[in-house]
N, C-alpha and C. Protein backbone atom coordinates (compact mmCIF):
# COMPACT_ATOMS: atom_id res chain seq x y z
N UNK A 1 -4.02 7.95 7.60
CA UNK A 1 -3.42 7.92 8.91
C UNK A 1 -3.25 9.33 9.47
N UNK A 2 -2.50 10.28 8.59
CA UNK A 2 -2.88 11.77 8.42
C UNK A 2 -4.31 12.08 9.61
N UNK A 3 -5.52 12.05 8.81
CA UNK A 3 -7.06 12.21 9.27
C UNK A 3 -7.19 11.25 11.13
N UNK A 4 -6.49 10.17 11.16
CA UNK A 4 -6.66 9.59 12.37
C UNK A 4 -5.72 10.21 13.43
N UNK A 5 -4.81 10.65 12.83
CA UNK A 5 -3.75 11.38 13.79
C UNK A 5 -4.45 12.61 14.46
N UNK A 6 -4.74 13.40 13.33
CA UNK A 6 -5.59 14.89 14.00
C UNK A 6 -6.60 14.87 14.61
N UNK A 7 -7.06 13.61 14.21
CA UNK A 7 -8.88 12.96 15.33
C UNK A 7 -8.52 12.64 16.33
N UNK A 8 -7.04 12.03 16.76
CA UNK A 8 -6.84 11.27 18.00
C UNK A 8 -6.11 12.81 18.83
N UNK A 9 -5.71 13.55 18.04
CA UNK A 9 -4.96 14.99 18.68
C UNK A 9 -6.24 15.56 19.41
N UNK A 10 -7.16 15.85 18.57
CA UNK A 10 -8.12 16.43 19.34
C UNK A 10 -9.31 15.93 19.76
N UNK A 11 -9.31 15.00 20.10
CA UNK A 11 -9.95 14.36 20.80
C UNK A 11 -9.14 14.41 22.17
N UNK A 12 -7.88 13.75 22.24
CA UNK A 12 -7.07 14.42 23.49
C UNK A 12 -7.25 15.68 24.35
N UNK A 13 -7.23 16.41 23.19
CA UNK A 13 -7.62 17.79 24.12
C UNK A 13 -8.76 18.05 24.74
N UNK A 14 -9.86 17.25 23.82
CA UNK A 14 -11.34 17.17 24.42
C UNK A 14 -11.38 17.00 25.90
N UNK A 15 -10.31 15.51 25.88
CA UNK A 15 -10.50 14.87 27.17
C UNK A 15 -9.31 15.64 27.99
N UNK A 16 -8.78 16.18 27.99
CA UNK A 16 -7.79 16.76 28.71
C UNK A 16 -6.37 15.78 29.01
N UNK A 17 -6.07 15.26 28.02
CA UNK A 17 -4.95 14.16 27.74
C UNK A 17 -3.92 15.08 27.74
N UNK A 18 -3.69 16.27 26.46
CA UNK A 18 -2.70 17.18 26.61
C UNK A 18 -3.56 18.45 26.51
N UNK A 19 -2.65 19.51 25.94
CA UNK A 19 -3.64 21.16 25.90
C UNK A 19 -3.48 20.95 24.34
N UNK A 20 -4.55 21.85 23.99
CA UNK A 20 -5.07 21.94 22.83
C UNK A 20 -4.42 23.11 22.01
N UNK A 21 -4.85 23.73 20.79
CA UNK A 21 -3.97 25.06 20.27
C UNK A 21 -4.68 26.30 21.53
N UNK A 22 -3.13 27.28 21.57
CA UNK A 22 -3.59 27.74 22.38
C UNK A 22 -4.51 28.54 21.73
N UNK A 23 -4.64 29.52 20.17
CA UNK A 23 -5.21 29.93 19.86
C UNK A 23 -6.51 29.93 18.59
N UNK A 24 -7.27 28.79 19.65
CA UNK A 24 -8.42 28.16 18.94
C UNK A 24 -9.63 28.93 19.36
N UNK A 25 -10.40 28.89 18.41
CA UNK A 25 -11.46 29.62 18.61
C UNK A 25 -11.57 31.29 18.04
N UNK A 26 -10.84 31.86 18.50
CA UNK A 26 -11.28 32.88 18.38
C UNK A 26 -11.14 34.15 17.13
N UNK A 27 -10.08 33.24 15.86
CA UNK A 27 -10.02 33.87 14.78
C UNK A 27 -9.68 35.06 14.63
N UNK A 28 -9.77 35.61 13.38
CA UNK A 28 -9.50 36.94 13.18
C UNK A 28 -10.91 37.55 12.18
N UNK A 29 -11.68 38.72 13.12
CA UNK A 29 -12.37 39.03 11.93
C UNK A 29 -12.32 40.67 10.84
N UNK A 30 -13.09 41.26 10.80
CA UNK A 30 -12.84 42.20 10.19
C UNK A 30 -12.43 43.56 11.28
N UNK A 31 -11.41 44.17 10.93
CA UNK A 31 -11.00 45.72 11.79
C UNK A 31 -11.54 46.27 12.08
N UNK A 32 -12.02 46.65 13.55
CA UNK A 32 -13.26 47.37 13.80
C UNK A 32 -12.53 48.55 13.21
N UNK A 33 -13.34 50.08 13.07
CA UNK A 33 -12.94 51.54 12.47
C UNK A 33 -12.69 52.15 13.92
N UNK A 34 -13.60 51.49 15.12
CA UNK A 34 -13.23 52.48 16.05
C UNK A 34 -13.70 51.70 17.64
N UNK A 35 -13.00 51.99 18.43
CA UNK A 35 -13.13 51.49 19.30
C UNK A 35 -14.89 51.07 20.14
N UNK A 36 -15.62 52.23 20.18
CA UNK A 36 -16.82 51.77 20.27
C UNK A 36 -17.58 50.38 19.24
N UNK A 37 -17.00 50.50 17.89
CA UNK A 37 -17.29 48.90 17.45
C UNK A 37 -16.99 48.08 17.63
N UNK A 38 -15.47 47.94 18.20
CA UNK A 38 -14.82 46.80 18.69
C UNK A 38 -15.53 46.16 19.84
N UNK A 39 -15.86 47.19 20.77
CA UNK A 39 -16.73 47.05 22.11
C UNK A 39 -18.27 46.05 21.64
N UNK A 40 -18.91 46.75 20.82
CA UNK A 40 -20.03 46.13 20.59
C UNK A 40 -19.57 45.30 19.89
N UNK A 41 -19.13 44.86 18.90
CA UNK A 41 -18.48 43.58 18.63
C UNK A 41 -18.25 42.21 19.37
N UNK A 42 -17.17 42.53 20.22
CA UNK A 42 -16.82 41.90 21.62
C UNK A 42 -18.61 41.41 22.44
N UNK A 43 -19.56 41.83 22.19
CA UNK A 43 -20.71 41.59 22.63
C UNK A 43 -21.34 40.49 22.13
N UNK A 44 -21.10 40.75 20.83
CA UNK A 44 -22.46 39.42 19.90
C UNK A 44 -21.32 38.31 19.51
N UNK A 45 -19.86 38.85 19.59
CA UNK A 45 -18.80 37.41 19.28
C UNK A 45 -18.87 36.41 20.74
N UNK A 46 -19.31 35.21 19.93
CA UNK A 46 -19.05 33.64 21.05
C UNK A 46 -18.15 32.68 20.12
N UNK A 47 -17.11 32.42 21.32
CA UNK A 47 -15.79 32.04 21.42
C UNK A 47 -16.05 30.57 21.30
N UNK A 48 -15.80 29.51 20.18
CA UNK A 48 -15.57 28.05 21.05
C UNK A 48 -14.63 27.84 21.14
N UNK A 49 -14.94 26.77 22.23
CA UNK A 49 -13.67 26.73 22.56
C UNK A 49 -13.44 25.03 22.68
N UNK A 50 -12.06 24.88 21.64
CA UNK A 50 -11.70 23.87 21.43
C UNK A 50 -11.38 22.55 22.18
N UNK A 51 -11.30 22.24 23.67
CA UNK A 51 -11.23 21.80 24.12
C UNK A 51 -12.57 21.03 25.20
N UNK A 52 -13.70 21.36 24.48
CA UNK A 52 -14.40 21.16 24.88
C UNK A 52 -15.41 20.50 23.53
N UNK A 53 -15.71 19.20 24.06
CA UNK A 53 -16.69 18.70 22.83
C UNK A 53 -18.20 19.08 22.31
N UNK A 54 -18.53 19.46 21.20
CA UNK A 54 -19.58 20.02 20.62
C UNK A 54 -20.97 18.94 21.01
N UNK A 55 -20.40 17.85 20.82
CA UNK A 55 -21.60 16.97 21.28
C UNK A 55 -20.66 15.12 21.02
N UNK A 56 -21.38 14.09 21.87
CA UNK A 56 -20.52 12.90 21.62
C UNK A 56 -21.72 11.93 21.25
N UNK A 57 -21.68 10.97 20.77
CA UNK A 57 -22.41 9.95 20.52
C UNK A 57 -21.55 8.69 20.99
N UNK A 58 -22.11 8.02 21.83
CA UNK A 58 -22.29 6.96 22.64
C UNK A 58 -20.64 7.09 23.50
N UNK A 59 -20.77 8.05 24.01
CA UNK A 59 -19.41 8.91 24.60
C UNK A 59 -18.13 8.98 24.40
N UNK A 60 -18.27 9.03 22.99
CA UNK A 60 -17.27 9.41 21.91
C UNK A 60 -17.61 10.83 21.26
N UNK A 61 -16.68 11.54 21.20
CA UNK A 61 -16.32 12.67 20.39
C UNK A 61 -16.67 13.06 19.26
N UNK A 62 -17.41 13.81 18.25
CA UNK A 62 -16.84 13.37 17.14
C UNK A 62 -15.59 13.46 16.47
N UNK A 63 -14.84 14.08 17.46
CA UNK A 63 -13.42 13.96 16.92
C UNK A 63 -12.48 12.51 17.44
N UNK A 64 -13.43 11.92 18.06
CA UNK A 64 -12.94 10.70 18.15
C UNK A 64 -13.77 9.48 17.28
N UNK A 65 -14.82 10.14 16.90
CA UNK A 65 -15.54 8.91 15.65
C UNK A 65 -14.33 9.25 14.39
N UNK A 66 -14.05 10.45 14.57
CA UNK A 66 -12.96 10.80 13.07
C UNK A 66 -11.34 9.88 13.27
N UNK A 67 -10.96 9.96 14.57
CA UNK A 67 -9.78 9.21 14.29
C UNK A 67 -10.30 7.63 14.57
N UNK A 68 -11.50 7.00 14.76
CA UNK A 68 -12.11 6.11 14.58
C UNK A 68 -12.07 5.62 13.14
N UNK A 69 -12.80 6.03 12.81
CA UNK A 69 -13.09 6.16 11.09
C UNK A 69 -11.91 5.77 10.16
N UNK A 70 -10.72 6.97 10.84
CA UNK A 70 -9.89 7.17 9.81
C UNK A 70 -9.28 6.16 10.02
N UNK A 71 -8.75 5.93 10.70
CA UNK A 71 -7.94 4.16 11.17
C UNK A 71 -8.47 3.20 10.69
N UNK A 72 -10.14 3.11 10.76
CA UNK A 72 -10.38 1.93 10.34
C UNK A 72 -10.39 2.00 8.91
N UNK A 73 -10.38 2.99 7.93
CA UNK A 73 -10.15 3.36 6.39
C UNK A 73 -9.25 2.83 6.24
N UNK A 74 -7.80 3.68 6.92
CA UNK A 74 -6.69 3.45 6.33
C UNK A 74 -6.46 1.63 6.68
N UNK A 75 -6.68 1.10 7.85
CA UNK A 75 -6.16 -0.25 7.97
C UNK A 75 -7.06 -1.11 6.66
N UNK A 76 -8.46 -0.52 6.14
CA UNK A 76 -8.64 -1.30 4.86
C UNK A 76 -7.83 -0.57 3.53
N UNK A 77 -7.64 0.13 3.79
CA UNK A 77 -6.82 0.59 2.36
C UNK A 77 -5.23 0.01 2.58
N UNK A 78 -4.61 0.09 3.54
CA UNK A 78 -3.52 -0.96 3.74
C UNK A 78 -3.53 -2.39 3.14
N UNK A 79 -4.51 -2.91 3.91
CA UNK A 79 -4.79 -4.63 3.64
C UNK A 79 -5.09 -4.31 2.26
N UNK A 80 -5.85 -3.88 1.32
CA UNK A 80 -6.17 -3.94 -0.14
C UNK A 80 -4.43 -3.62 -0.94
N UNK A 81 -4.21 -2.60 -0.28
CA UNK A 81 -2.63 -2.60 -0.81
C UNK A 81 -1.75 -3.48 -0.93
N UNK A 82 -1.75 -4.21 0.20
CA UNK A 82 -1.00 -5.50 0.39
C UNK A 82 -1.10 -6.90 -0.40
N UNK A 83 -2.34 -6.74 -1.03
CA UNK A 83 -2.86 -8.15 -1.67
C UNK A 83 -1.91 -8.02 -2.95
N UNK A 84 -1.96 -9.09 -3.47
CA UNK A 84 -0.89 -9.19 -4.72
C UNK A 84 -2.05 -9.14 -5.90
């Protein structure tokens, strides 16, 4: 339920339901030594950006096949729990 919760979170943000983290994407990488590297750095780094979907299949998310998925897991791992 965990896995369906965070699929259905961001999938939200995909769609613009709520805002997403504000600081997605852009990580932390290694210290530039000096400002001219930082600069060229800043050049070849591309940002994604989380609120926007990577690709959807049959206009779903895949962060919405994930809280798909995960729901339909957990509701069979529920029902198997439940049996005596």
């Amino acid at each position: 339920l965990y896995g369906a919760g965070l699929g259905a979170y961001h999938a939200g943000a995909e769609w613009g339901f709520w805002p997403g983290p504000t600081d997605c994407g852009g990580g932390t990488g290694a210290n530039p030594a000096a400002v001219g590297d930082f600069l060229n750095a800043l050049q070849t780094t591309k940002v994604v950006d989380c609120s926007t979907a990577a690709m959807r299949v049959l206009g779903v998310s895949l962060a919405g096949w994930n809280a798909v998925i995960a729901f339909v897991l957990a509701g069979i791992a529920g029902t198997a729990a439940a049996k005596p």
